[in-house]
Protein backbone atom coordinates (compact mmCIF):
# COMPACT_ATOMS: atom_id res chain seq x y z
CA UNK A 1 0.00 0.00 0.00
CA UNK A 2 2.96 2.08 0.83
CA UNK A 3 4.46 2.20 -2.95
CA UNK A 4 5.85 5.02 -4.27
CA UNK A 5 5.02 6.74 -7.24
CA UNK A 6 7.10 6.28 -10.49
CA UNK A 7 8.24 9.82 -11.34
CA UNK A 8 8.09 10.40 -15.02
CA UNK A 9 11.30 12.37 -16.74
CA UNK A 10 10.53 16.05 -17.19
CA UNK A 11 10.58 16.62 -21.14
CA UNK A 12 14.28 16.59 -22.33
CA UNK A 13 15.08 14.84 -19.44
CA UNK A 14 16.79 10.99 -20.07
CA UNK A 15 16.33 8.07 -17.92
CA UNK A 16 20.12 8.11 -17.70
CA UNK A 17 20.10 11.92 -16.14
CA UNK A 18 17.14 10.86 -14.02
CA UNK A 19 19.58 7.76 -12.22
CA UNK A 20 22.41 10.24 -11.99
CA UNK A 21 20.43 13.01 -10.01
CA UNK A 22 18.69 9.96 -7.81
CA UNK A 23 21.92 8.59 -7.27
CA UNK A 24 24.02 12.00 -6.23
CA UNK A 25 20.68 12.62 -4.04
CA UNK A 26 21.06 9.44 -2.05
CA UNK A 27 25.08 10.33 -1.97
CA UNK A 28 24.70 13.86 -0.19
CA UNK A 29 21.96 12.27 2.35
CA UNK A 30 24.94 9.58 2.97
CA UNK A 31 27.09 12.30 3.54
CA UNK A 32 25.66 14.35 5.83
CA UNK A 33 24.83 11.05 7.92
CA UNK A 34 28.38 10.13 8.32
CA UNK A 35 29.18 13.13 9.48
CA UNK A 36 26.35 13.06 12.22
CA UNK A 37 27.45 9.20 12.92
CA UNK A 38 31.37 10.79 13.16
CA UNK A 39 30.13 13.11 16.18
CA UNK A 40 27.71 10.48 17.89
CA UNK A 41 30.37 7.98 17.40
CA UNK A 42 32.98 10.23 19.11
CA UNK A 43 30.39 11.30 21.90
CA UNK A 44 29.36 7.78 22.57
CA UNK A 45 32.90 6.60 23.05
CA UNK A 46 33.21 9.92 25.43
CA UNK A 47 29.66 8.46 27.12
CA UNK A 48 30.71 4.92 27.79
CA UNK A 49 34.74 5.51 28.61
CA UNK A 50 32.90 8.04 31.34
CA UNK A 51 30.27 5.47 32.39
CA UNK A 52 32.93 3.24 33.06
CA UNK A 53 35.61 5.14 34.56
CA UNK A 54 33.53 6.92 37.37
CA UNK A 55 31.56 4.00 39.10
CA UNK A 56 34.96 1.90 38.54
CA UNK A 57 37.11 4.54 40.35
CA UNK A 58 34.94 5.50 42.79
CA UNK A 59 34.64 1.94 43.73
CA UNK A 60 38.37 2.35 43.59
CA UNK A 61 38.33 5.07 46.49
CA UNK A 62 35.77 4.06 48.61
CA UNK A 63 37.66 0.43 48.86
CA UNK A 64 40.96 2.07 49.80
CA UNK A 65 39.10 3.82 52.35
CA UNK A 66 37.97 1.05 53.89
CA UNK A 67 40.89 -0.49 53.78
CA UNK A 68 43.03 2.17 55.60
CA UNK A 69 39.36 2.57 58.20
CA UNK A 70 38.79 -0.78 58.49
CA UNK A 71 41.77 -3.13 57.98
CA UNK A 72 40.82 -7.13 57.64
CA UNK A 73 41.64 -10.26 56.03
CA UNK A 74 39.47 -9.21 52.81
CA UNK A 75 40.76 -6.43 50.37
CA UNK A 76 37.88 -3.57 50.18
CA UNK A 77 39.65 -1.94 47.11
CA UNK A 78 39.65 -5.20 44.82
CA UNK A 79 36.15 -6.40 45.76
CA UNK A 80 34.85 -2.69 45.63
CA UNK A 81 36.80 -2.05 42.28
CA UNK A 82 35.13 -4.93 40.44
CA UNK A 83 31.32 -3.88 42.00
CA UNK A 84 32.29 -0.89 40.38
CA UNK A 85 33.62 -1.87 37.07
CA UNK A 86 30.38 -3.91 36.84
CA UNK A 87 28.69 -1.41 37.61
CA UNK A 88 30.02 0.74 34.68
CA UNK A 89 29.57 -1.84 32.47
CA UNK A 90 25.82 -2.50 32.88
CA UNK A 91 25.60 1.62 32.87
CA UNK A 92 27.41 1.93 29.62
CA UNK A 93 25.94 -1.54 27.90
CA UNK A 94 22.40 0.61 28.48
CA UNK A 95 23.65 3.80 26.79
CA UNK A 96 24.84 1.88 23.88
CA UNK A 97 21.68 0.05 23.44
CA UNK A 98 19.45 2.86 24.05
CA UNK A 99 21.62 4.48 21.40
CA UNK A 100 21.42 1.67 18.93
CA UNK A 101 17.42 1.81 19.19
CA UNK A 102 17.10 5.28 18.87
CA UNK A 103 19.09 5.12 15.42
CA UNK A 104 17.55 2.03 14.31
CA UNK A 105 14.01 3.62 14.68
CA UNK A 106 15.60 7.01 13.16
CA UNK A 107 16.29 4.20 9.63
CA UNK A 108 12.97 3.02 9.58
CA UNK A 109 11.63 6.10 9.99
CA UNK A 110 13.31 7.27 7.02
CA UNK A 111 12.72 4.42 4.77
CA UNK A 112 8.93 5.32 5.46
């Protein structure tokens, strides 16, 4: 139900010319997309080094704290530091899917 007109060549217009201009159409669209994917690329890897690092390293702190506080036979930095670093992970593993949604409904959208 969803098909798409045929657009009929303009007089003095070939089939040939018509392909070109669909073709250098779909190749400035691609263009402009890359660039946008460039930036969201760089800002995601920005988003889930962040994500990461924080939770990780304030795991990190809080365990040496401990440590010097409350000295035992179990080590508060390596236990905390790995509650962390999961902890980063399941953060950032969200943000990247969340991410990946958002741009796969953003492609069907367009191929409506």
């Amino acid at each position: 139900m969803s098909e798409k007109p045929e657009i009929k060549p303009t007089p003095g217009e070939t089939e040939f010319s018509r392909q070109v201009a669909k073709k250098a159409a779909r190749k400035l669209k691609a263009q402009r997309h890359v660039t946008q994917t460039v930036w969201s690329g760089l800002g995601m890897m920005g988003l889930v080094g962040w994500s990461v690092a924080i939770p990780t390293l304030l795991g990190a702190a809080l365990g040496i704290w401990l440590d010097k506080s409350h000295s035992g036979s179990h080590s508060w930095t390596l236990m905390l530091l790995a509650i962390g670093l999961g902890l980063g992970c399941v953060n950032a593993w969200h943000w990247v899917s969340k991410e990946d949604r958002e741009i796969r409904e953003q492609e069907e959208n367009n191929h409506e």
